[in-house]
Protein backbone atom coordinates (compact mmCIF):
# COMPACT_ATOMS: atom_id res chain seq x y z
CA UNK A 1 -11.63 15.75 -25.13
CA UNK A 2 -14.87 15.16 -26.56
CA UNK A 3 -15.98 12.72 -29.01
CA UNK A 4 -16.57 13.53 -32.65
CA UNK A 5 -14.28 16.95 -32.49
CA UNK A 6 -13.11 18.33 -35.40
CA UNK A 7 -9.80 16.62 -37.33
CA UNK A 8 -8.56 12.97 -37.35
CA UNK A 9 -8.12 11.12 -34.20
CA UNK A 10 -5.15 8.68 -33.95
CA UNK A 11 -5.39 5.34 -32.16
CA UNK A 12 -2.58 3.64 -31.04
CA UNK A 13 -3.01 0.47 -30.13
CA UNK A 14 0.29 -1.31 -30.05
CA UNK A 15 3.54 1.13 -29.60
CA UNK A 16 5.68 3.25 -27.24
CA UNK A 17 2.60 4.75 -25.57
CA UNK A 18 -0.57 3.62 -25.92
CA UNK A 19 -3.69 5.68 -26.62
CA UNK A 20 -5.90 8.11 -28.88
CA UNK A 21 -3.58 11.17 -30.14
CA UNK A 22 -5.40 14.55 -31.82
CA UNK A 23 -1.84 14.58 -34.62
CA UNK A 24 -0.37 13.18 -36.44
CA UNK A 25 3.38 13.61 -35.20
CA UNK A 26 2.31 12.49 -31.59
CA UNK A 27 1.04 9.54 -33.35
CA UNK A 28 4.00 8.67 -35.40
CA UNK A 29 6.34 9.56 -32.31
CA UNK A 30 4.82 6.63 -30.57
CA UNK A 31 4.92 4.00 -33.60
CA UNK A 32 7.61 5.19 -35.71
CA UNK A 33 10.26 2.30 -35.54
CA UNK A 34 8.36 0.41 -32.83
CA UNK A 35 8.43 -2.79 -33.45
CA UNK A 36 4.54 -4.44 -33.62
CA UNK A 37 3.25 -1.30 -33.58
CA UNK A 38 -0.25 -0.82 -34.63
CA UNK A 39 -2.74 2.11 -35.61
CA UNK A 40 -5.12 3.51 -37.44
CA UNK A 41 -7.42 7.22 -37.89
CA UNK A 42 -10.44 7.22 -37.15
CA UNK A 43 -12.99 10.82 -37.66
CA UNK A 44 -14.00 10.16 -34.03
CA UNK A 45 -12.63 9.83 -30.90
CA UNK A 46 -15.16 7.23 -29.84
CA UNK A 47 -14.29 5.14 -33.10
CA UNK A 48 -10.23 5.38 -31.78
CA UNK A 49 -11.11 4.16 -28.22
CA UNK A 50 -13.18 0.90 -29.78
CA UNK A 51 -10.13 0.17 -32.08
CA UNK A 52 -7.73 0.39 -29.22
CA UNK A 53 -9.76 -1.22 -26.83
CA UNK A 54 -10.12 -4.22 -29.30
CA UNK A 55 -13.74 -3.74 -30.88
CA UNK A 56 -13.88 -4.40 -34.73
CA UNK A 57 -14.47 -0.83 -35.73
CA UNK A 58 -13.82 -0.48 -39.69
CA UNK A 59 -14.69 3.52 -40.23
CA UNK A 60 -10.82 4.40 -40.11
CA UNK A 61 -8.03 4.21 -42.13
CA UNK A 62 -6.37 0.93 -42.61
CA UNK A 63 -4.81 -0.91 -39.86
CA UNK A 64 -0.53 0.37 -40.11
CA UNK A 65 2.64 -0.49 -39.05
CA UNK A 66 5.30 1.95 -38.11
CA UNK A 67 8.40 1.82 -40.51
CA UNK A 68 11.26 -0.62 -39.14
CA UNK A 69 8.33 -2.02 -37.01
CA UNK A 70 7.39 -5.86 -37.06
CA UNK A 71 4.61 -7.52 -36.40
CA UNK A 72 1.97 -6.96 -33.24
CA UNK A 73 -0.31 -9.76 -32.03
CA UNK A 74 -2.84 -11.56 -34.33
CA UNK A 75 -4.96 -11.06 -31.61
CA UNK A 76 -5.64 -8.35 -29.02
CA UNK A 77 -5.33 -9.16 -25.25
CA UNK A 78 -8.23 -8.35 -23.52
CA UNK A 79 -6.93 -5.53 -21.78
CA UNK A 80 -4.22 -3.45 -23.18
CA UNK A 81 -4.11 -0.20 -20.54
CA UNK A 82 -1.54 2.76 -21.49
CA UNK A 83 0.40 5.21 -19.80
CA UNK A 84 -0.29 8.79 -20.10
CA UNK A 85 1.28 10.46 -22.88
CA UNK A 86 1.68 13.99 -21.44
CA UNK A 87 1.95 14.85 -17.81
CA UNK A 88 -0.90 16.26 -15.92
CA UNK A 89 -1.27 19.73 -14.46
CA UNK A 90 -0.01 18.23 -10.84
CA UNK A 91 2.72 16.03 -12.17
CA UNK A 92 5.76 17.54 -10.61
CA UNK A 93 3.99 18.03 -7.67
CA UNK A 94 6.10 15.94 -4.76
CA UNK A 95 3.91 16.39 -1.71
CA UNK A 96 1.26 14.34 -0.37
CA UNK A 97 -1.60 17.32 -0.64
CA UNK A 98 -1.99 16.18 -4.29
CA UNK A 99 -5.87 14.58 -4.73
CA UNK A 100 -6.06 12.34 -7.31
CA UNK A 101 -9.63 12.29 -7.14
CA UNK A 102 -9.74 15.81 -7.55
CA UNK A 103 -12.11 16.55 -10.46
CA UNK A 104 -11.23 19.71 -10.73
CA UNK A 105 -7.39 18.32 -11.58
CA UNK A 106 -8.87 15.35 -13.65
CA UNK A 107 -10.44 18.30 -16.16
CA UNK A 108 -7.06 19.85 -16.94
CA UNK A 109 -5.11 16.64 -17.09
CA UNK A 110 -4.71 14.29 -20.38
CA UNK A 111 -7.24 13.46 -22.87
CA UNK A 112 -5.55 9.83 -23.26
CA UNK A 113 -7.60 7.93 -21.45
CA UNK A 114 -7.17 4.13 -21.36
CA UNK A 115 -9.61 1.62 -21.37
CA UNK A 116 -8.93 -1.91 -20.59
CA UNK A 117 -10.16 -4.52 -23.87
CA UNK A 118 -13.60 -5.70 -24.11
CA UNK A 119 -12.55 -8.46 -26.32
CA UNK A 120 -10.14 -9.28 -29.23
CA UNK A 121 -9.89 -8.83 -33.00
CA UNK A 122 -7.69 -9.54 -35.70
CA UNK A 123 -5.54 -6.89 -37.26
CA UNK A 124 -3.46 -6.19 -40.12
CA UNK A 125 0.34 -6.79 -39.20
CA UNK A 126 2.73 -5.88 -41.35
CA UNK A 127 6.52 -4.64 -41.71
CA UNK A 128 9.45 -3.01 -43.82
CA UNK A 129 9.30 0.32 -44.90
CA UNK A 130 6.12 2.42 -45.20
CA UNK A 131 4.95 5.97 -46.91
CA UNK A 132 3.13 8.45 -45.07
CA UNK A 133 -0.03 9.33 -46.67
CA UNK A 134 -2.80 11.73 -45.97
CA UNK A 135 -1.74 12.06 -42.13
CA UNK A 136 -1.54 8.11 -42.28
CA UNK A 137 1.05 5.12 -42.83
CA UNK A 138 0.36 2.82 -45.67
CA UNK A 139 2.64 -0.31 -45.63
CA UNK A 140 4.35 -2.00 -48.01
CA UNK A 141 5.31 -4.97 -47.15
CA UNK A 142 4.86 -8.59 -46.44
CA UNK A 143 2.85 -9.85 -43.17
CA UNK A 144 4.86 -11.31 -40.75
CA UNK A 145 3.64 -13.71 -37.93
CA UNK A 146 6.51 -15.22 -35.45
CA UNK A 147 7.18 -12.09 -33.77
CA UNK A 148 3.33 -11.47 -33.59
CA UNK A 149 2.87 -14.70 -31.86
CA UNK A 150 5.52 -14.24 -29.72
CA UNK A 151 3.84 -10.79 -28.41
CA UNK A 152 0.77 -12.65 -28.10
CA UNK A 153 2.47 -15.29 -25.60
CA UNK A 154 4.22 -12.85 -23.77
CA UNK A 155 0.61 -10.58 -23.14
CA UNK A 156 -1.20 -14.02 -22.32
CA UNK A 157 1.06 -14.35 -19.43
CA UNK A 158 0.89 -11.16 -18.03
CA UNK A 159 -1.36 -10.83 -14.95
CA UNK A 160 -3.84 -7.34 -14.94
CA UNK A 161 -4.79 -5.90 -11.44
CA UNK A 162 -6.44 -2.84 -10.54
CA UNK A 163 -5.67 -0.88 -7.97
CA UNK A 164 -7.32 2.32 -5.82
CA UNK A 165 -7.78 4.23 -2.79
CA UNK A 166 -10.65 6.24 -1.53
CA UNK A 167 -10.45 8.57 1.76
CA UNK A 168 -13.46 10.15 2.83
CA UNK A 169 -13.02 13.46 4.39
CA UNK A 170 -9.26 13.60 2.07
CA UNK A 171 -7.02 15.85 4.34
CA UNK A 172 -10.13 16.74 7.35
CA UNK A 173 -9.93 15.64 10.74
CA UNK A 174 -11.80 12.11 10.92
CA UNK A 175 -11.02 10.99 7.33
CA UNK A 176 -10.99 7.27 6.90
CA UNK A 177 -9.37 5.64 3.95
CA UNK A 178 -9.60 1.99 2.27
CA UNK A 179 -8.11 0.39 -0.76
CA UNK A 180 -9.38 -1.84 -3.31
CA UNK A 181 -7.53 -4.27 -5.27
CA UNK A 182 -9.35 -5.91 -8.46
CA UNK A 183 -7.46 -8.53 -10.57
CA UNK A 184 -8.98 -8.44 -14.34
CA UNK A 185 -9.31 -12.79 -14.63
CA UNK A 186 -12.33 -13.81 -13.43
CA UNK A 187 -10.11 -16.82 -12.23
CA UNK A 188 -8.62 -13.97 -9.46
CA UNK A 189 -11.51 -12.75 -8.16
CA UNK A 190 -11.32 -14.81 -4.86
CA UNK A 191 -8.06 -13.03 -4.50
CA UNK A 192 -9.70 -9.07 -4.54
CA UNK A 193 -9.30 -7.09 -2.06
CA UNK A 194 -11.38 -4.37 0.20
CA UNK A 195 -9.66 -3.41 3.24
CA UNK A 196 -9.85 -0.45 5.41
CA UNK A 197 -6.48 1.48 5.57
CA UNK A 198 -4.44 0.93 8.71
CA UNK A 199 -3.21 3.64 10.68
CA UNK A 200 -3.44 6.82 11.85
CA UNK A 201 -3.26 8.97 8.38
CA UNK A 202 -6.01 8.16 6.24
CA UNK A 203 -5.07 10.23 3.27
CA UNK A 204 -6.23 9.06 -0.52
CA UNK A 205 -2.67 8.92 -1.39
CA UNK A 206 -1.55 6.24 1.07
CA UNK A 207 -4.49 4.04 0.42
CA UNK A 208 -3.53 4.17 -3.53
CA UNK A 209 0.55 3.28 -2.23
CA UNK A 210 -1.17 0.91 -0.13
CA UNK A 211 -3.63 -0.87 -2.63
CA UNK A 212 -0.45 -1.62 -5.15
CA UNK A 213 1.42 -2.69 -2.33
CA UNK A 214 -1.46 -5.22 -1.42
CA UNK A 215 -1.57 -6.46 -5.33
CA UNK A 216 2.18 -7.44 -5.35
CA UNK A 217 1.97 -9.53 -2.29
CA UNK A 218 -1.17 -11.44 -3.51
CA UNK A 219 0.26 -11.90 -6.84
CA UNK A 220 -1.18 -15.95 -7.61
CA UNK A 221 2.13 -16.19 -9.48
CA UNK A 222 5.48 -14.53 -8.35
CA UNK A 223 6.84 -15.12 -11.36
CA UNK A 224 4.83 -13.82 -14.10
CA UNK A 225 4.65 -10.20 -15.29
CA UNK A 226 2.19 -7.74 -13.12
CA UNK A 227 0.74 -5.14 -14.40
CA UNK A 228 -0.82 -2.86 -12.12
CA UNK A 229 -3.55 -0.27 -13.34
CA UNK A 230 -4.07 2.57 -11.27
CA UNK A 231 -5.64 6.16 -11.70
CA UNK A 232 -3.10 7.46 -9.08
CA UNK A 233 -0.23 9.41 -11.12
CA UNK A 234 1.28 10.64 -7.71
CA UNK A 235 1.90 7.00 -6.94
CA UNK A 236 3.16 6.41 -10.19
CA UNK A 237 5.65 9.46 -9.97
CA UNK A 238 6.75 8.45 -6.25
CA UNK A 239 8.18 5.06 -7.39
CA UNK A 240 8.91 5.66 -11.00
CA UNK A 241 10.29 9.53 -11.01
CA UNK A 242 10.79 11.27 -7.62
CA UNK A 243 12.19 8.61 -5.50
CA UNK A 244 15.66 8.20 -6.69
CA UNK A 245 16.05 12.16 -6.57
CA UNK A 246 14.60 11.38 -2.59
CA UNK A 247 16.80 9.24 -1.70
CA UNK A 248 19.70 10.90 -3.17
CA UNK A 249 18.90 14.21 -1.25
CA UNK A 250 17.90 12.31 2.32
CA UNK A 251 13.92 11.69 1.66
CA UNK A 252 13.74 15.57 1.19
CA UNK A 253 11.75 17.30 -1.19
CA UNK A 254 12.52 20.10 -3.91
CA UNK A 255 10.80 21.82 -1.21
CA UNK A 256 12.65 21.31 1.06
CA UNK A 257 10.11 19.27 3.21
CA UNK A 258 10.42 15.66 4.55
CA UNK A 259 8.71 13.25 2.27
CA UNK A 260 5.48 12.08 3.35
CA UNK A 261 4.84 8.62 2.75
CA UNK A 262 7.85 7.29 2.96
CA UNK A 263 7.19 3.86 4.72
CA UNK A 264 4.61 3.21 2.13
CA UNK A 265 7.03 3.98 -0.79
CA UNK A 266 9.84 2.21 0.60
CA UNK A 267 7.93 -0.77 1.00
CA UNK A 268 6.44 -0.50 -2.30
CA UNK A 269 9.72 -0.30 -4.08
CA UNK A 270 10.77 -3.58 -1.83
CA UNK A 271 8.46 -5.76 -3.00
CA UNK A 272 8.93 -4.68 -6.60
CA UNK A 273 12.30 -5.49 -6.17
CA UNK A 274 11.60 -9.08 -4.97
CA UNK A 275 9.73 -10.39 -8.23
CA UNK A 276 11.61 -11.57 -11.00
CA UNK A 277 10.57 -9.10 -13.50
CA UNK A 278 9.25 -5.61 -11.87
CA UNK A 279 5.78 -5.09 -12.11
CA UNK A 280 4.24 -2.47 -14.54
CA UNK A 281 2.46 0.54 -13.16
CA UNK A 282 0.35 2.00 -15.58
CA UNK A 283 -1.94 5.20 -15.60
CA UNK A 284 -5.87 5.17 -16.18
CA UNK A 285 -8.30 7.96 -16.19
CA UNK A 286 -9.79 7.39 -13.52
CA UNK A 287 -14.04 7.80 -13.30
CA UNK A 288 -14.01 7.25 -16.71
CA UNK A 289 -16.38 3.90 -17.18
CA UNK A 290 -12.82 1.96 -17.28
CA UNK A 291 -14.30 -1.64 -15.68
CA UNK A 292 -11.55 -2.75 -13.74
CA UNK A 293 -10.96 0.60 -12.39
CA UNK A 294 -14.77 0.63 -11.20
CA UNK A 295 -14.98 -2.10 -9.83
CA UNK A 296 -11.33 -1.51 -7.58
CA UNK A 297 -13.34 2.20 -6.94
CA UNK A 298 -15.87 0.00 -5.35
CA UNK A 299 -13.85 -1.86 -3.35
CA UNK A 300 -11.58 0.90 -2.10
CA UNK A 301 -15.06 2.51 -0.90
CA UNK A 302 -16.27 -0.60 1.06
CA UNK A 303 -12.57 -0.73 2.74
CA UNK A 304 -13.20 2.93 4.11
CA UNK A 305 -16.64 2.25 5.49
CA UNK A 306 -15.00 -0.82 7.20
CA UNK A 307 -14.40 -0.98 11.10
CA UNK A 308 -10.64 -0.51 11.62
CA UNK A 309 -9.56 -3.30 14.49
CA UNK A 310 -5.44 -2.20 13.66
């Protein structure tokens, strides 16, 4: 989507999904009765990524609450990434010839693209019921701060890694593969990650498996909440969509095929399993100028250039 089209953009900062919407009922779908949940209009799309990414941007309407919502955090985290809101053109896709780094596939898939925080600022919070106006929600009602603080606890202990996978020569004879695994606190960064894939199949798809697999187990604390950025929705699907119909119909596809990857996906779901609360995959547009994604790109390319001694 480009920035500055015509009509209203839609930030949503805090709600069910989280992202820049072109109406207003995709908008209020993800806020209505969502407790905390935040947004605002803005005339460009630009103007809604800064307000969602946490920049003090002031050229859209005023900052909202969803009716029956209470009150989001007085203060942004720094990085807030969001799922995709619609699926992409290869979503039901099961097999393991999907390319997430496919531009071709990247130009028909979702304009929501998230962006991880480049700082915080303070927002309206409000709650009780509210009247829609103009395409927007003014609130009337009294600001509340315990459950805002309590949001704001619960994102300062949440632990942000990015993940990717990079396979040069994708699907040719003599591709090599590497992952990269970034963790957003500069406190982390002795614990990133560039290794060359192991094994035989050096596909882009089992280096992205592999690259969330390798954030889990270097986790610096197996108890707080992990969430895991990644630009690969096939590895999102596997785990999250397709492989409870797998393993219901014997690791076959809708195909009918054998699924590939299986050893990967097993072992990602394992170590899911084994943390207290299960990690959060989330979706980012990959490409896109996202930092943490870049720098993981980076990474996963230095893994595939690396000797392989497996």
């Amino acid at each position: 989507m480009a920035a500055g089209g015509r009509g209203k953009f839609y930030a949503v900062r805090r709600g069910r999904k989280q992202g820049v919407f072109r109406t207003w009922e995709e908008c209020r779908e993800q806020t209505e009765r969502y407790p905390g949940s935040v947004f605002k209009s803005f005339p460009t799309e630009s103007e809604a990524w800064s307000f969602v990414n946490g920049a003090t941007k002031r050229s859209g309407d005023d900052t909202s609450s969803a009716p029956g919502g209470g009150a989001p955090p007085a203060k942004t985290p720094r990085y807030d990434p969001r799922k995709r809101v619609r699926p992409a053109a290869h979503d039901h896709a099961e097999d393991d010839n999907v390319n997430d780094n496919n531009p071709l596939q990247d130009q028909v898939s979702i304009s929501i693209k998230p962006t991880a925080a480049a700082g915080s600022a303070s927002v309206t919070t409000t709650s009780s019921n509210a009247i829609h106006t103009n395409d927007t929600t003014q609130v009337a009602a009294a600001t509340t701060n315990t459950s805002a603080s309590a949001a704001a606890a619960a994102e300062k202990d949440t632990i942000v890694v990015y993940t990717d996978g990079s396979s040069r020569g994708n699907g040719r004879f003599g591709a090599v593969a590497g992952y990269g695994v970034y963790w957003e606190d500069p406190k982390y960064h002795h614990l990133n990650i560039s290794k060359r894939l192991a094994g035989k199949e050096q596909t882009n798809n089992r280096a992205e498996l592999q690259a969330i697999i390798a954030a889990v187990k270097a986790c610096p604390d197996p108890s707080a909440k992990l969430r895991i950025c990644t630009d690969s929705q096939y590895s999102i699907n596997a785990v999250n969509s397709w492989m409870p119909k797998w393993r219901k119909n014997g690791w076959i596809t809708t195909t009918g095929k054998p699924v590939l990857n299986k050893d990967l996906i097993v072992e990602l779901d394992r170590v899911f399993s084994e943390r207290p609360s299960r990690p959060e995959l989330v979706y980012v547009r990959g490409h896109n100028g996202i930092h943490g994604n870049m720098k993981a790109d980076e990474l996963a390319n230095l893994g595939a250039m690396a000797v392989d001694y497996s």
